[in-house]
Protein backbone atom coordinates (compact mmCIF):
# COMPACT_ATOMS: atom_id res chain seq x y z
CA UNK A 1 11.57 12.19 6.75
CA UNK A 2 13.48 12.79 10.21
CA UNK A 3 10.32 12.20 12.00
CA UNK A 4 10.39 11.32 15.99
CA UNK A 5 8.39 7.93 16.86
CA UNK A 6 6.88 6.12 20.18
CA UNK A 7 11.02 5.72 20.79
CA UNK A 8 11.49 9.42 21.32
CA UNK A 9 8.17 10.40 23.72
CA UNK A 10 7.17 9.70 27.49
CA UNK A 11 4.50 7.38 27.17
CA UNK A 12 3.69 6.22 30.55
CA UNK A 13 0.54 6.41 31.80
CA UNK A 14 -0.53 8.54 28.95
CA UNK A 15 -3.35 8.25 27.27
CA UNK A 16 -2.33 7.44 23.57
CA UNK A 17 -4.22 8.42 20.32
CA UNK A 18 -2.91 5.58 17.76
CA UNK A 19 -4.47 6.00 14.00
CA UNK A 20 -3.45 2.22 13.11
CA UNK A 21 -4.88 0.93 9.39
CA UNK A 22 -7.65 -1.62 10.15
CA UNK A 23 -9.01 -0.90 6.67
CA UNK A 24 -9.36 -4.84 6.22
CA UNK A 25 -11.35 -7.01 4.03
CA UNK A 26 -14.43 -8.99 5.84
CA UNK A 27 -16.72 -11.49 4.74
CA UNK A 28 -19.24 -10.50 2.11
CA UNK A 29 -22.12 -11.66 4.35
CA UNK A 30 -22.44 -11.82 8.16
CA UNK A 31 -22.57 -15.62 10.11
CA UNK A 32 -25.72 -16.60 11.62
CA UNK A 33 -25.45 -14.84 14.70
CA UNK A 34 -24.73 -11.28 12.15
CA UNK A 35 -21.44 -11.43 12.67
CA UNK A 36 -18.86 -10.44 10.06
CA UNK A 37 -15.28 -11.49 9.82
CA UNK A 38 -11.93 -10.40 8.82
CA UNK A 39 -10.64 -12.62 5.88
CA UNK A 40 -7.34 -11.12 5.75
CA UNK A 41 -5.31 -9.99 9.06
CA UNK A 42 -2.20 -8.54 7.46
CA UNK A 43 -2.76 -4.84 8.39
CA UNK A 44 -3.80 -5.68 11.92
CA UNK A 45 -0.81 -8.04 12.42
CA UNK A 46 1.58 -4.99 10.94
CA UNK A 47 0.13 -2.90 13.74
CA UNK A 48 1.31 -5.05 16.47
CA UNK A 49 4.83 -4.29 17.32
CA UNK A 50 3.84 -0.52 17.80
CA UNK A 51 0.85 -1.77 20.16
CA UNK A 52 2.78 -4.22 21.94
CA UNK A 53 5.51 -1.49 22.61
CA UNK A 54 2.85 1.07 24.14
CA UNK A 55 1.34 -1.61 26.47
CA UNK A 56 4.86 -2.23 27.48
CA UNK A 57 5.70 1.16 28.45
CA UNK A 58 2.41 1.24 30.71
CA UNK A 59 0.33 3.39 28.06
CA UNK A 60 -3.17 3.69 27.66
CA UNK A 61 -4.05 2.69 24.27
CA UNK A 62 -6.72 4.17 22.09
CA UNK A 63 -6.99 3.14 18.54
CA UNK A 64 -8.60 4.37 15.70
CA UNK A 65 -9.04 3.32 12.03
CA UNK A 66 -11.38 3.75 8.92
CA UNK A 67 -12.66 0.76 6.86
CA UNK A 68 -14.36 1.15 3.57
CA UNK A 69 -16.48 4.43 2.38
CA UNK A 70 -19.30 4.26 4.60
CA UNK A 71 -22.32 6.64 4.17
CA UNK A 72 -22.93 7.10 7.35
CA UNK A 73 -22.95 4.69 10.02
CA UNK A 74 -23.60 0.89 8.74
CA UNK A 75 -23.37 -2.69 10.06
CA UNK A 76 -20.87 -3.91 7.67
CA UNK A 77 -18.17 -1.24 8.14
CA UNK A 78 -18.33 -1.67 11.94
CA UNK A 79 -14.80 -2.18 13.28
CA UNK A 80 -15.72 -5.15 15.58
CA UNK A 81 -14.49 -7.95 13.35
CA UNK A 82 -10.84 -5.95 13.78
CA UNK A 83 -11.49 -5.41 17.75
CA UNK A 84 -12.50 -9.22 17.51
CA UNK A 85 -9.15 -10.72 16.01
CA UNK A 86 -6.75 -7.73 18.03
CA UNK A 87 -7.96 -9.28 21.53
CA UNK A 88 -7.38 -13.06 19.77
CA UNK A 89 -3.94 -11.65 18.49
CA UNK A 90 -2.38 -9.69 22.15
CA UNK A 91 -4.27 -12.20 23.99
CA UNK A 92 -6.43 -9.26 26.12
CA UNK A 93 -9.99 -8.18 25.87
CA UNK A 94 -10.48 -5.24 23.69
CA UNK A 95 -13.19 -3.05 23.59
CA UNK A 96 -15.50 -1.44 20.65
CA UNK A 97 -16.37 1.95 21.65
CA UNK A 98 -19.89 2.88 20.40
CA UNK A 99 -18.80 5.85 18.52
CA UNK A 100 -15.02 7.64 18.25
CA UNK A 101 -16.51 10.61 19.48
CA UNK A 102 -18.93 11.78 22.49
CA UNK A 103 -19.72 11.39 26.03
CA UNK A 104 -19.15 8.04 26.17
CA UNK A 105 -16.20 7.21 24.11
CA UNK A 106 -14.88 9.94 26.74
CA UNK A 107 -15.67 8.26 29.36
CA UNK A 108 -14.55 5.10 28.34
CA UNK A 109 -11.02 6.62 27.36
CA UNK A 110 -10.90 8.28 30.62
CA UNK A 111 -11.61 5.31 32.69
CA UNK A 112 -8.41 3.26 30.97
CA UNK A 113 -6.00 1.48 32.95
CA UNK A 114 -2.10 1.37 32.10
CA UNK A 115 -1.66 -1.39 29.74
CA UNK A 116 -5.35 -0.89 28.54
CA UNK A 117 -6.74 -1.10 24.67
CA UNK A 118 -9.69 0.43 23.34
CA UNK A 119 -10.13 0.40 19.69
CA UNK A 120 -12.92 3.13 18.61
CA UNK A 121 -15.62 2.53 16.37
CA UNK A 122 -14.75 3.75 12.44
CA UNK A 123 -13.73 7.13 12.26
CA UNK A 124 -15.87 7.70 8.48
CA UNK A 125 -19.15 7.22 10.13
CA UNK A 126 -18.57 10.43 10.66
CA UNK A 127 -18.20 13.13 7.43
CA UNK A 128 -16.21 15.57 9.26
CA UNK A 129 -13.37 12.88 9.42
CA UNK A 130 -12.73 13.22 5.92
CA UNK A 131 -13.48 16.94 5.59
CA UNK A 132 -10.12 17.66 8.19
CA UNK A 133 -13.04 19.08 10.03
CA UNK A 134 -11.28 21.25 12.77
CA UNK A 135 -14.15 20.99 15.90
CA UNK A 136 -14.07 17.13 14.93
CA UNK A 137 -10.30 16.65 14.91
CA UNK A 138 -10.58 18.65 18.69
CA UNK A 139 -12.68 16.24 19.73
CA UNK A 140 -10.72 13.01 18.49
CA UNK A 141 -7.41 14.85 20.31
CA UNK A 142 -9.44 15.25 23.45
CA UNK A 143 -9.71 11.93 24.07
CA UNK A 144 -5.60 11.62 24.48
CA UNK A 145 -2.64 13.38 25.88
CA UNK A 146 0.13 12.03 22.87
CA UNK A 147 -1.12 11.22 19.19
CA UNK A 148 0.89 8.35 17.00
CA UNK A 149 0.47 8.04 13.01
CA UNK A 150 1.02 3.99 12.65
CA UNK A 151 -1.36 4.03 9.06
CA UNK A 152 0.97 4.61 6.29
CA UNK A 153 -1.90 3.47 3.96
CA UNK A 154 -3.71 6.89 5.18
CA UNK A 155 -0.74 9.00 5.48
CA UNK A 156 -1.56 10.52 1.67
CA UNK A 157 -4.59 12.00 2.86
CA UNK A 158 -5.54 15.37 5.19
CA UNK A 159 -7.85 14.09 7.28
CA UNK A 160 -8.93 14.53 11.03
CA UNK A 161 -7.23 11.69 11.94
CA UNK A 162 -4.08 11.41 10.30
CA UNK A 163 -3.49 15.07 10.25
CA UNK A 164 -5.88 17.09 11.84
CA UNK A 165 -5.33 15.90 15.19
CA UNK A 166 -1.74 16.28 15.07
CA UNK A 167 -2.41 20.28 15.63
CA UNK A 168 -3.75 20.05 19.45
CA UNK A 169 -0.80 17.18 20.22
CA UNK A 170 2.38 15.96 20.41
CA UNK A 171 2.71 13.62 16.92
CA UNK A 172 5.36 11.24 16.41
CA UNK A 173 5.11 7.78 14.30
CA UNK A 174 5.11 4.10 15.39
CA UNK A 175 7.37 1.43 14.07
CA UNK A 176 4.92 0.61 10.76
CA UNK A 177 5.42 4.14 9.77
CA UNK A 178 8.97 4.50 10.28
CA UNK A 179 9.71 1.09 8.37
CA UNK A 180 7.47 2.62 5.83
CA UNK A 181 9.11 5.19 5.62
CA UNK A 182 12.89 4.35 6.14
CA UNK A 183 12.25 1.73 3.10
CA UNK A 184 10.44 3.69 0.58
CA UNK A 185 11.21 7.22 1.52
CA UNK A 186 14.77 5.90 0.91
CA UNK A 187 14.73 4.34 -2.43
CA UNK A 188 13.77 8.15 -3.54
CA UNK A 189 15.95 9.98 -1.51
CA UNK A 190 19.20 8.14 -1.21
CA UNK A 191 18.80 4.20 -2.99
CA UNK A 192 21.21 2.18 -2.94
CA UNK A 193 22.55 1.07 -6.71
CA UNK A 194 22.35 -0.67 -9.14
CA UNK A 195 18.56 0.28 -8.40
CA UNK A 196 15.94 -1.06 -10.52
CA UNK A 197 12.51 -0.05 -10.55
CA UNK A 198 9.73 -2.46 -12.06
CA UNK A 199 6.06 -1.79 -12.50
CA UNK A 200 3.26 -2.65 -13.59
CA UNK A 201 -0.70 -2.66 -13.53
CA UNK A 202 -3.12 -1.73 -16.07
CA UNK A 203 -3.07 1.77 -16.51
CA UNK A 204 -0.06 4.23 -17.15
CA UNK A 205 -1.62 7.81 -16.03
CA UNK A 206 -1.65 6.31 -12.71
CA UNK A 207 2.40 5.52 -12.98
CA UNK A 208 3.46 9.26 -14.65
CA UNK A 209 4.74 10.89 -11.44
CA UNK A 210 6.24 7.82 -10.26
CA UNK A 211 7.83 7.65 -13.56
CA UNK A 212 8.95 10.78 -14.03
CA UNK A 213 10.62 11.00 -10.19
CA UNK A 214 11.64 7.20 -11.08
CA UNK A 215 13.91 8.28 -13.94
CA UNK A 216 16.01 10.67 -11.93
CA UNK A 217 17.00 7.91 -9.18
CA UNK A 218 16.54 5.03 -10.42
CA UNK A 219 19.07 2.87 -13.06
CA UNK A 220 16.36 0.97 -14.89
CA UNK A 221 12.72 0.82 -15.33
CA UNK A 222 11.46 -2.55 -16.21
CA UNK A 223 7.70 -2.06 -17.07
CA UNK A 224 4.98 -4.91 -18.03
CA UNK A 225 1.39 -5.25 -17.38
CA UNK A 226 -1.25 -3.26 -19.11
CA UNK A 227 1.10 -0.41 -19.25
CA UNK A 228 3.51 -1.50 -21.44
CA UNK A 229 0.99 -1.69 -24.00
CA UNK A 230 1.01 2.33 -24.01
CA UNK A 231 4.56 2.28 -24.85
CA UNK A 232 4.31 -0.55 -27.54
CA UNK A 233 0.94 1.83 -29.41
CA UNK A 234 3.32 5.18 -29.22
CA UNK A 235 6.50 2.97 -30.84
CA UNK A 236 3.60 2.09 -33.97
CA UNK A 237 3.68 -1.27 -32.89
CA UNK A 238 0.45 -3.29 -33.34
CA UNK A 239 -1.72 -4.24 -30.37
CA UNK A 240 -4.37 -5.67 -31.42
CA UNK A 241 -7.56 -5.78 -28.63
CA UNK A 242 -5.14 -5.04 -25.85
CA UNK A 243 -5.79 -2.64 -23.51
CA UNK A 244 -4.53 1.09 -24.13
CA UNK A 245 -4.96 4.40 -22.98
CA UNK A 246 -4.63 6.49 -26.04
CA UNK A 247 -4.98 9.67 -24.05
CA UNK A 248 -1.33 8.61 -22.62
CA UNK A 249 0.47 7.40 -25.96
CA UNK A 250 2.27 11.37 -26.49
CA UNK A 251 3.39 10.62 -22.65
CA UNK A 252 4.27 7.75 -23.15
CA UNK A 253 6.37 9.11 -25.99
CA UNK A 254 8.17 11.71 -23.56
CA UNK A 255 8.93 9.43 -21.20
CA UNK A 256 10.42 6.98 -23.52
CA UNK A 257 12.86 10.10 -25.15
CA UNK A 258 13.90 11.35 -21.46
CA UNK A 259 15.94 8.90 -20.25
CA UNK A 260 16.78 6.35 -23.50
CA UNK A 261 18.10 3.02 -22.05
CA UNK A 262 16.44 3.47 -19.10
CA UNK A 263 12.68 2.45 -19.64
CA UNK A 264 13.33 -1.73 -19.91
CA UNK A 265 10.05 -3.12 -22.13
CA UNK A 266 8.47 -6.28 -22.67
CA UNK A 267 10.38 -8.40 -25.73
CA UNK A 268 7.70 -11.47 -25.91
CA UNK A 269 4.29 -11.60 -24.52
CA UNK A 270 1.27 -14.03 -23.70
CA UNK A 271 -1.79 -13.56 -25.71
CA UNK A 272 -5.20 -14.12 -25.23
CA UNK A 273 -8.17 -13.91 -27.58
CA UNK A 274 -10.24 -13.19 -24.90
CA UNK A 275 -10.13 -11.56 -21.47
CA UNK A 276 -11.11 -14.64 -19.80
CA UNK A 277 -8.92 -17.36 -17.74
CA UNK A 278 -9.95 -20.11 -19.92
CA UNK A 279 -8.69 -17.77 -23.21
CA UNK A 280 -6.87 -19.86 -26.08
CA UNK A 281 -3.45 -18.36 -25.85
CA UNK A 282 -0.35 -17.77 -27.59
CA UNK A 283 2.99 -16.40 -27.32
CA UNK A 284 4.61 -14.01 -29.80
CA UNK A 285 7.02 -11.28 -30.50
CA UNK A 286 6.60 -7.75 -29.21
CA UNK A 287 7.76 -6.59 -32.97
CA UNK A 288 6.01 -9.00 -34.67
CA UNK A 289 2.52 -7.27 -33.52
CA UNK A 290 -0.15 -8.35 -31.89
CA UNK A 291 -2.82 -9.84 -34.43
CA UNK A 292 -6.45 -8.76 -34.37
CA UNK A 293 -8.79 -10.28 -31.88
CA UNK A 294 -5.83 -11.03 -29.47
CA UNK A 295 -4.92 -9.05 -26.56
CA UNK A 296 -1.88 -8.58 -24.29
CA UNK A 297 -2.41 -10.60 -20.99
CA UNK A 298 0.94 -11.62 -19.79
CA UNK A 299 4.71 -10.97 -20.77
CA UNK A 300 6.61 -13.79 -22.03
CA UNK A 301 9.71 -16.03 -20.65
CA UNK A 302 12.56 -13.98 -23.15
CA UNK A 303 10.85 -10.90 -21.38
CA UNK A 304 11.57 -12.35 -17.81
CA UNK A 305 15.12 -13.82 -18.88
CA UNK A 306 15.40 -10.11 -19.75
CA UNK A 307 14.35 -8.69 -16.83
CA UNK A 308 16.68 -11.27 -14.64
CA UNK A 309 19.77 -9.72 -16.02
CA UNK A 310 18.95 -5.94 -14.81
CA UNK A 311 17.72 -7.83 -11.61
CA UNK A 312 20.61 -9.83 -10.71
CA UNK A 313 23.67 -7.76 -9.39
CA UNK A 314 21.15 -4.54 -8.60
CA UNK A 315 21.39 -3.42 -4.70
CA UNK A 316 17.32 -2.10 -4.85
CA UNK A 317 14.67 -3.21 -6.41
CA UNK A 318 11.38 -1.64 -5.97
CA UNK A 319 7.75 -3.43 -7.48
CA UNK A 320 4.53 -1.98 -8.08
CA UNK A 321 1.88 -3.47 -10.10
CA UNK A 322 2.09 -7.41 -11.99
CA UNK A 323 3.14 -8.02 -15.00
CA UNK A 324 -0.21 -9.90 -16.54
CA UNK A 325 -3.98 -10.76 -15.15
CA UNK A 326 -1.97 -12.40 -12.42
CA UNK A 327 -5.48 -13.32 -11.29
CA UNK A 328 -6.06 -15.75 -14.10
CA UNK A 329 -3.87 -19.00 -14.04
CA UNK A 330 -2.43 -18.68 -17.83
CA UNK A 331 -1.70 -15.31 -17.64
CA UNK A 332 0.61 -15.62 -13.67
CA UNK A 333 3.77 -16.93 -15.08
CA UNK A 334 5.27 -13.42 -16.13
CA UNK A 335 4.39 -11.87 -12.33
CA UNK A 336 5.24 -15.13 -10.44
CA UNK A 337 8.74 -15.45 -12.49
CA UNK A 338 9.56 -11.67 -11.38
CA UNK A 339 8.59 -12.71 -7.93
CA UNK A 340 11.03 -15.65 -7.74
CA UNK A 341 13.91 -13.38 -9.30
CA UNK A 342 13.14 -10.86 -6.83
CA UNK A 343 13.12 -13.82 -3.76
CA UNK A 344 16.60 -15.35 -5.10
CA UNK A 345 18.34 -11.49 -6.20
CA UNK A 346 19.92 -10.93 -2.82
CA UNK A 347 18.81 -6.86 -3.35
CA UNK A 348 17.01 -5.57 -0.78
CA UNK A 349 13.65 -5.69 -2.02
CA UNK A 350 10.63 -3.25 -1.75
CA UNK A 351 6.71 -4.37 -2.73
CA UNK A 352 4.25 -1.66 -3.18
CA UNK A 353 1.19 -1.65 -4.25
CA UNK A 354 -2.26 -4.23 -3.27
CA UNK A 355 -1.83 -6.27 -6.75
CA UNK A 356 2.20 -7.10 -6.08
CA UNK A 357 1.48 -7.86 -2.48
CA UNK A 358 -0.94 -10.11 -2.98
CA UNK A 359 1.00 -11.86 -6.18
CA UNK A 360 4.16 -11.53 -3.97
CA UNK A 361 1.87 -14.16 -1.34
CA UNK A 362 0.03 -15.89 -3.47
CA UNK A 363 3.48 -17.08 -4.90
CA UNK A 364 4.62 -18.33 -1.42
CA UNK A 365 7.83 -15.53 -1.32
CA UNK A 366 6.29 -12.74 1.03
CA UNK A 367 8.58 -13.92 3.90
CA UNK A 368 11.42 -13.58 1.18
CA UNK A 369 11.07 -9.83 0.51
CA UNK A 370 12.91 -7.31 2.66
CA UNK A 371 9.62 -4.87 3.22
CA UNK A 372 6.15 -5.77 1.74
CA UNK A 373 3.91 -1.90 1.65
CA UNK A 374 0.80 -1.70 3.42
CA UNK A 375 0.06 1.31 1.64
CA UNK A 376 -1.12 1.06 -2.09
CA UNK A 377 -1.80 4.66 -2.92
CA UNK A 378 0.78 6.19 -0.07
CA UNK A 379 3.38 4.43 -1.68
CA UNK A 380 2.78 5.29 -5.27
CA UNK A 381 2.83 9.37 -3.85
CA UNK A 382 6.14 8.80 -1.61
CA UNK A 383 8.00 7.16 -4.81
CA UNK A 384 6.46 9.97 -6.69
CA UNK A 385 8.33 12.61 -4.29
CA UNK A 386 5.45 13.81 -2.83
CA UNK A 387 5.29 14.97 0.82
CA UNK A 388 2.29 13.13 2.92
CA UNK A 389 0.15 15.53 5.03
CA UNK A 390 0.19 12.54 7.55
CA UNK A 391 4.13 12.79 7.45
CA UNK A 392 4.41 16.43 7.37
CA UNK A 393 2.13 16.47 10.69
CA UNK A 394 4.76 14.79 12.93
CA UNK A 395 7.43 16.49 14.90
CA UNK A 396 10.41 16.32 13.92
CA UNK A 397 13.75 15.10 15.70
C-alpha cells in the first residue's frame, strides 16, 4: 500500500481530477422550493483536509462523486445538496456542473482559476461509469492534468472513476485515502498486538473472508450480533426463532476448528419474543438454549464483562458490525457497552462498517476512536486481504 498522495505531486496551477465520496444521505422529500438536503455531512466533512490542501497549493479543483443507483439521470440523486453544504463548509461558491462530461463541463473546467472548485454533477447518470467504460473514463481524464482517489468507500470497485481514469494520468491518493489506508491496510499487514478483532451484523457469509484472513493476524475474534447465532446452531445449541443462515452452519463449523481459542462467543444473551422494539424480553444462558418463540436480539452483560477482558490490555482493536438490533432501545446495551470499552481501552481503535459507525455516534464516543471508516464494503475487502482496483490504480512511491 506504498501509494504516492497530493504530498508527492506538483499541483500548482493544475487542473485536478478529485473522485471524493459524496455518496450522502438527503431528505426523503424535497422543501418547497424542490430542494433536497443532506441530513448527514460526515463524508463531505472527511473530504476536506485533501480539498483544503489543493486550494492551498493554487490547484484547480474538480470533484466528482456518485450518490445512490440512479437509472439514469434523476432529481433526487443530483449532487447539488453536496455542492450546497461544500461552499457553506470552505466558505467559497461552488459550482454544479450540468453534466461530468461534455462541452460544457469542458468548458467550465477549462475556464478555472487557481484556488477554484467545481464539483461535477453524479458520475452514475451515466452507465458507462460503472461499466469502466474506456471512451468514458477518456473523457472524465480530459477534463484534468493530475487525477486523486480521496473515496475509499469506492476504492473496491473498477469503475471509470476510481480506476479507469487513472490509465490516461498521473494517480496518487489524498489524505482520506491514505488514513484509510495506513489504519486498516495495517491491522492486516503488520497490527500491532494483543490485536482483537470484534464483529458483528446479521449475517455470517458476508464475514467468511474477513474471518478467514482475521484468524491468521489477529489474537482474538470476539463475534455477536446475528452471526453468532450461526456458530451457536453448528455447536447443537438451541436457537429458537433467531435468525440463522443454515447454508453457513458447516462454515461456521470450519472456522470454529481452525483456530480453537481464537473465535470469542457470546456467553448470555437478550431475548425477544418478537422482532419488535417494544418485544417482552429476557436474558438467559447461551447453553441453556434459546426457548421457542424467542429470538436472539442482543448479547448479554456476562458476554460484555467477557469481551472487556480480551479488550483491555490489547494494542488493536478493530469493529465491524453491532452486537444486537442496536436500532431498537432494549436490544443497544450489548453494542453501546462494546463502544464504551472500546472509548476507555487505550488501543488504538479502528470502526468499520455503516452499522458500528453510526452505533459508535449515536453512543456519543466517535471523537473517542482513533479512525472511524468511511468505507463499509471497502473495508470489509481490505481486512479480507483483498487488493482494491482503486488502490492498485495509483502510482506508487
Amino acid at each position: 500500500m506504498n501509494k504516492k498522495t497530493i504530498r508527492d505531486i506538483d499541483l500548482k496551477n493544475k487542473r485536478v481530477f478529485v473522485r471524493v465520496d459524496f455518496n450522502v444521505p438527503l431528505s426523503k422529500s424535497p422543501d418547497v422550493s424542490g430542494n433536497y438536503t443532506v441530513t448527514d455531512d460526515t463524508r463531505i466533512r472527511a473530504a476536506l483536509p485533501t480539498i483544503e490542501f489543493l486550494i492551498t497549493q493554487e490547484a484547480k479543483v474538480i470533484l466528482a462523486s456518485h450518490l445512490g443507483r440512479p437509472k439514469g439521470v434523476e432529481a433526487k440523486s443530483s449532487l447539488a445538496p453536496a455542492a450546497k453544504l461544500l461552499g457553506e463548509l470552505l466558505k467559497k461558491n461552488v459550482p454544479l456542473a450540468p453534466d461530468c462530461v461534455g462541452a460544457e463541463v469542458e468548458k467550465m473546467a477549462m475556464a478555472l482559476k487557481s484556488g477554484d472548485v467545481l464539483l461535477l454533477e453524479n458520475v452514475r447518470f451515466h452507465a458507462e461509469e460503472e461499466k469502466n467504460d474506456p471512451a468514458f473514463a477518456k473523457q472524465l481524464a480530459a477534463l484534468a492534468e493530475v487525477y486523486v482517489n480521496d473515496a475509499f468507500g469506492s476504492a473496491h470497485r473498477a469503475h471509470a472513476s476510481t480506476e479507469g481514469i487513472a490509465k490516461h494520468l498521473p494517480a496518487v491518493g489524498g489524505f482520506l485515502m491514505e488514513k484509510e489506508l495506513e489504519y486498516l491496510a495495517g491491522a492486516v499487514t503488520n497490527p500491532a498486538h494483543p490485536f482483537v478483532a470484534i464483529l458483528g451484523g446479521a449475517k455470517i457469509s458476508d464475514k467468511i473472508g474477513v474471518i478467514e484472513n482475521l484468524l491468521t493476524q489477529a489474537d482474538k475474534i470476539l463475534i455477536g450480533g446475528g452471526m453468532a447465532n450461526t456458530f451457536f446452531k453448528a455447536q447443537g445449541i438451541k436457537v429458537g426463532d433467531s435468525l440463522v443462515e443454515d447454508a453457513s452452519l458447516e462454515t461456521a463449523k470450519k472456522l470454529m476448528e481452525k483456530e480453537k481459542g481464537k473465535i470469542v462467543l457470546p456467553v448470555d444473551v437478550a431475548l425477544g419474543d418478537k422482532f419488535d422494539k417494544d418485544a417482552q424480553t429476557k436474558m438467559v444462558k447461551v447453553s441453556d438454549g434459546v426457548p421457542d418463540g424467542w429470538r436472539i436480539l442482543d448479547i448479554g452483560s456476562e458476554t460484555v464483562n467477557q469481551f472487556a477482558k480480551e479488550i483491555n490490555g490489547a494494542k488493536l482493536i478493530i469493529w465491524n458490525g453491532p452486537m444486537g438490533v442496536f436500532e431498537f432501545p432494549n436490544f443497544a446495551k450489548g453494542t453501546n457497552a462494546v463502544a464504551k470499552l472500546l472509548a476507555e481501552s487505550g488501543a488504538t481503535t479502528v470502526i468499520g462498517g455503516g452499522e458500528s459507525v453510526a452505533a459508535v455516534e449515536g453512543a456519543g464516543l466517535a471523537a473517542k476512536m482513533s479512525h472511524i471508516s468511511t468505507g463499509g464494503g471497502a473495508s470489509l475487502e481490505l481486512l479480507e486481504g483483498k487488493i482494491l482496483p482503486g488502490v492498485a490504480a495509483l502510482m506508487e512511491k
